[in-house]
Protein backbone atom coordinates (compact mmCIF):
# COMPACT_ATOMS: atom_id res chain seq x y z
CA UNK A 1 0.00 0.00 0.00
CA UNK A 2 2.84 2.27 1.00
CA UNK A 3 4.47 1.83 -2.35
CA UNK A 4 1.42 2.26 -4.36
CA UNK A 5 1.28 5.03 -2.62
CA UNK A 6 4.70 6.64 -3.49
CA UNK A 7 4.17 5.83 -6.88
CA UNK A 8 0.98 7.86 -7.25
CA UNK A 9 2.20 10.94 -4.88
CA UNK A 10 5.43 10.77 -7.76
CA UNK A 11 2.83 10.75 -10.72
CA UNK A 12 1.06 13.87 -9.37
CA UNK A 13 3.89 15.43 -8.64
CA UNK A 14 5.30 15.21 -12.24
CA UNK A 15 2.05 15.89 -13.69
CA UNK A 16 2.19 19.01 -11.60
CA UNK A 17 5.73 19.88 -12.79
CA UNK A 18 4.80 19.43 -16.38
CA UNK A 19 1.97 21.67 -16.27
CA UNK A 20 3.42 24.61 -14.71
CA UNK A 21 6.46 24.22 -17.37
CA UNK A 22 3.91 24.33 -20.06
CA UNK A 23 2.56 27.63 -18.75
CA UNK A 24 5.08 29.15 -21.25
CA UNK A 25 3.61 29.92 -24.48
CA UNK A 26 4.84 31.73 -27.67
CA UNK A 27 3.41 33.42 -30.05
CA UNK A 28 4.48 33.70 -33.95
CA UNK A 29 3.09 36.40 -36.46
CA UNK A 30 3.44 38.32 -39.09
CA UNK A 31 2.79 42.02 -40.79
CA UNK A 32 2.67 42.82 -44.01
CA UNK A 33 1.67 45.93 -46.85
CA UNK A 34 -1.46 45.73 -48.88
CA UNK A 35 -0.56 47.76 -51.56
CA UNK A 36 -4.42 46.19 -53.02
CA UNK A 37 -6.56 47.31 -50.19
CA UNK A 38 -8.17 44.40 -50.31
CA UNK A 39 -6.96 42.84 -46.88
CA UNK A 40 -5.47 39.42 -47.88
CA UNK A 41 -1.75 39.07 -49.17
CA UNK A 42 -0.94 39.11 -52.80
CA UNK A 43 2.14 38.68 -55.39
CA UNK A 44 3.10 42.16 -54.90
CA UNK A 45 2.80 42.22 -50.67
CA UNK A 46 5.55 43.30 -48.87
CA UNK A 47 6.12 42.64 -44.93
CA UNK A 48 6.88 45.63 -43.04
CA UNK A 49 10.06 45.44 -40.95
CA UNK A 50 9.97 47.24 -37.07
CA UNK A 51 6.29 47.11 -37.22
CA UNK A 52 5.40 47.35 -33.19
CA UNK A 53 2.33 44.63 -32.34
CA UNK A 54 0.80 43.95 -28.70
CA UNK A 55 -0.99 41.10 -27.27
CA UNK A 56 -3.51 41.54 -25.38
CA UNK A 57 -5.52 39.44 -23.15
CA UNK A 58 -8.90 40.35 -21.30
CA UNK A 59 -10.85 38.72 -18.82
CA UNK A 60 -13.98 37.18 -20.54
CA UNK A 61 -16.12 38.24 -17.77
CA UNK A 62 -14.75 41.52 -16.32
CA UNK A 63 -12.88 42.93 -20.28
CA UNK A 64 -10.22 43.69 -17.65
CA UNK A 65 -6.48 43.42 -19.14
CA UNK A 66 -4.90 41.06 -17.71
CA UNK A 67 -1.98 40.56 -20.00
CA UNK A 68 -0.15 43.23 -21.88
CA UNK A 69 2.83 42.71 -24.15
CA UNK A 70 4.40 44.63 -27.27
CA UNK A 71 6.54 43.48 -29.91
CA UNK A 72 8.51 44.65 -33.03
CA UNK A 73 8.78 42.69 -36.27
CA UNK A 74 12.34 41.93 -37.51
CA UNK A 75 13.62 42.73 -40.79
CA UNK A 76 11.47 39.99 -42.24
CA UNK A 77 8.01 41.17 -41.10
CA UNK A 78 7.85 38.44 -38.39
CA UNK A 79 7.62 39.12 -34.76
CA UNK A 80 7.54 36.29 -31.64
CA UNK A 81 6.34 37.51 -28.28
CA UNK A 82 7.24 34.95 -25.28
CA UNK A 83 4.15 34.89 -23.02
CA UNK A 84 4.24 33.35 -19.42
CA UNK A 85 1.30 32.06 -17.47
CA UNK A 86 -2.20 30.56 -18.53
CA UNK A 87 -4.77 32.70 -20.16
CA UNK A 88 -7.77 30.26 -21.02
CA UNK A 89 -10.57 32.61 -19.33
CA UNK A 90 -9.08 35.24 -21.29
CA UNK A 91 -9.67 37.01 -24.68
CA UNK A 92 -6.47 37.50 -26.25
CA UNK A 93 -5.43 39.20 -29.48
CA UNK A 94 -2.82 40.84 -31.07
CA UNK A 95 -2.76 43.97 -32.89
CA UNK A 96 -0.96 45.84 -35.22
CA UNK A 97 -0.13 49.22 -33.95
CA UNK A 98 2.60 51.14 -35.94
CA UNK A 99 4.11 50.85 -39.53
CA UNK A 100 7.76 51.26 -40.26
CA UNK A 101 6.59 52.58 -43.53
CA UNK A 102 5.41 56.07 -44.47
CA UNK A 103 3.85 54.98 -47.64
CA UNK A 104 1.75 52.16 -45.85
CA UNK A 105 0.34 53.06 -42.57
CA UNK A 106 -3.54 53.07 -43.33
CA UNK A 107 -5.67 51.26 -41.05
CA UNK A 108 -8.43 52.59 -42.30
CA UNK A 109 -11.40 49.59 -42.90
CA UNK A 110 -8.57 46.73 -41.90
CA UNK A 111 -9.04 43.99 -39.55
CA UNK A 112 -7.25 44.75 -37.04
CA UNK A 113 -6.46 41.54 -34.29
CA UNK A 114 -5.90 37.89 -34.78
CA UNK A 115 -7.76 36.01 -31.94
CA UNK A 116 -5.01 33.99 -30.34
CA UNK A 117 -5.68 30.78 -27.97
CA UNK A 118 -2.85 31.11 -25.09
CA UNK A 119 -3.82 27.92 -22.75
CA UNK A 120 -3.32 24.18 -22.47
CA UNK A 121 -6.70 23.02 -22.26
CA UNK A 122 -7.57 24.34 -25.93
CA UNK A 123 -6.57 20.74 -27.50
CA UNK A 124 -3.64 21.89 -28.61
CA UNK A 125 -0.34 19.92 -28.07
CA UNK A 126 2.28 22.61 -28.92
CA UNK A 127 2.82 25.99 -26.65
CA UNK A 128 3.72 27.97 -30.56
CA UNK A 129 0.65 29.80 -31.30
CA UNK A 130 0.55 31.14 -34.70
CA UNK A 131 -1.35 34.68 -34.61
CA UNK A 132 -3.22 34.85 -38.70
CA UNK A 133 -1.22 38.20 -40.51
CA UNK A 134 -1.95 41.83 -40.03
CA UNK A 135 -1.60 44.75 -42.21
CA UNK A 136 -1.52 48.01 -42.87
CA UNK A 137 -2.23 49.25 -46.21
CA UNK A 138 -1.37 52.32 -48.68
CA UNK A 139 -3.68 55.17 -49.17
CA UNK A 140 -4.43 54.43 -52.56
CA UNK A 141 -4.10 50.74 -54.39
CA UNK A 142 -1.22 50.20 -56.78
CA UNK A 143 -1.78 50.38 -59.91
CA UNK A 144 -0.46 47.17 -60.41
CA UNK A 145 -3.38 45.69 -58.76
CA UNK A 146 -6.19 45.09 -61.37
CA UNK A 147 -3.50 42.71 -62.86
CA UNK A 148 -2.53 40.94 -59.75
CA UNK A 149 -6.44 40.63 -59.20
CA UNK A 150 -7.18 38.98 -62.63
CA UNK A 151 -4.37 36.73 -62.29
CA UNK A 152 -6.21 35.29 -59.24
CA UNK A 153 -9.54 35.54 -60.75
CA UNK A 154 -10.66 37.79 -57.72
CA UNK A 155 -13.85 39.82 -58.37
CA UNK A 156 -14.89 41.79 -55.98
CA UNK A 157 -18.15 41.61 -54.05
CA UNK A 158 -19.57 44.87 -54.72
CA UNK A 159 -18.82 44.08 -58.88
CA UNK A 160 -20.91 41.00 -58.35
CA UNK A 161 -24.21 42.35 -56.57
């Protein structure tokens, strides 16, 4: 009895050890230029280097932040944000805040967070949470953009109704 005993008091306690190593999430992302306006990337997207994101988490029943954390793409248009602790009755999203780029800041009409999932009982079996790409985009589309838009066959809503 005394070993059965043991054994189960060691189980828990490694169960309890993995969990609160798991508690350690990170987040992947990316921002980009849409040079289209039409707020999915094509051929002629660009990422935007030093782009500043934050993730943000809220409490689902009291909106109160409980998790605040900014981060600034690389050269490549990719940022990572290392998050600690478990935020599964939270909201939590990341946003695009500033563009590097003077000739695409707009954030006029764009969506503007990725919903991110930052806890272990999601059914997920990896702590790399991959946050869907933001944007900014220019003022005005690119002329080059009717032909990048034919080339995918994309017709837009408002040309169909």
């Amino acid at each position: 009895m005394a070993k059965a005993f043991a054994l189960i008091s060691a189980f828990c306690f490694l169960a309890a050890v993995a969990n609160a190593a798991s508690e350690s999430f990170t987040v992947n992302g990316n921002v980009y230029c849409d040079p289209c306006r039409v707020k999915f990337k094509t051929r002629i997207s660009e990422n935007v280097p030093n782009a500043v994101v934050r993730l943000e988490c809220r409490n689902m029943t009291t909106d109160a932040v409980t998790y605040s954390k900014e981060a600034t793409t690389g050269e490549n248009g990719f940022y990572t944000i290392d998050v600690e602790g478990e935020f599964g009755d939270d909201i939590c999203d990341v946003t695009a805040l500033k563009s590097s780029r003077e000739d695409c800041k707009d954030t006029r009409g764009r969506v503007d967070k990725s919903q991110i999932v930052i806890s272990n009982n999601a059914g997920m079996h990896n702590t790399v949470r991959y946050a869907n790409p933001l944007f900014f985009t220019t003022e005005k589309a690119s002329p080059q953009c009717p032909q990048v838009l034919k080339e995918i066959d994309y017709v837009p809503i408002d040309k169909i109704m």
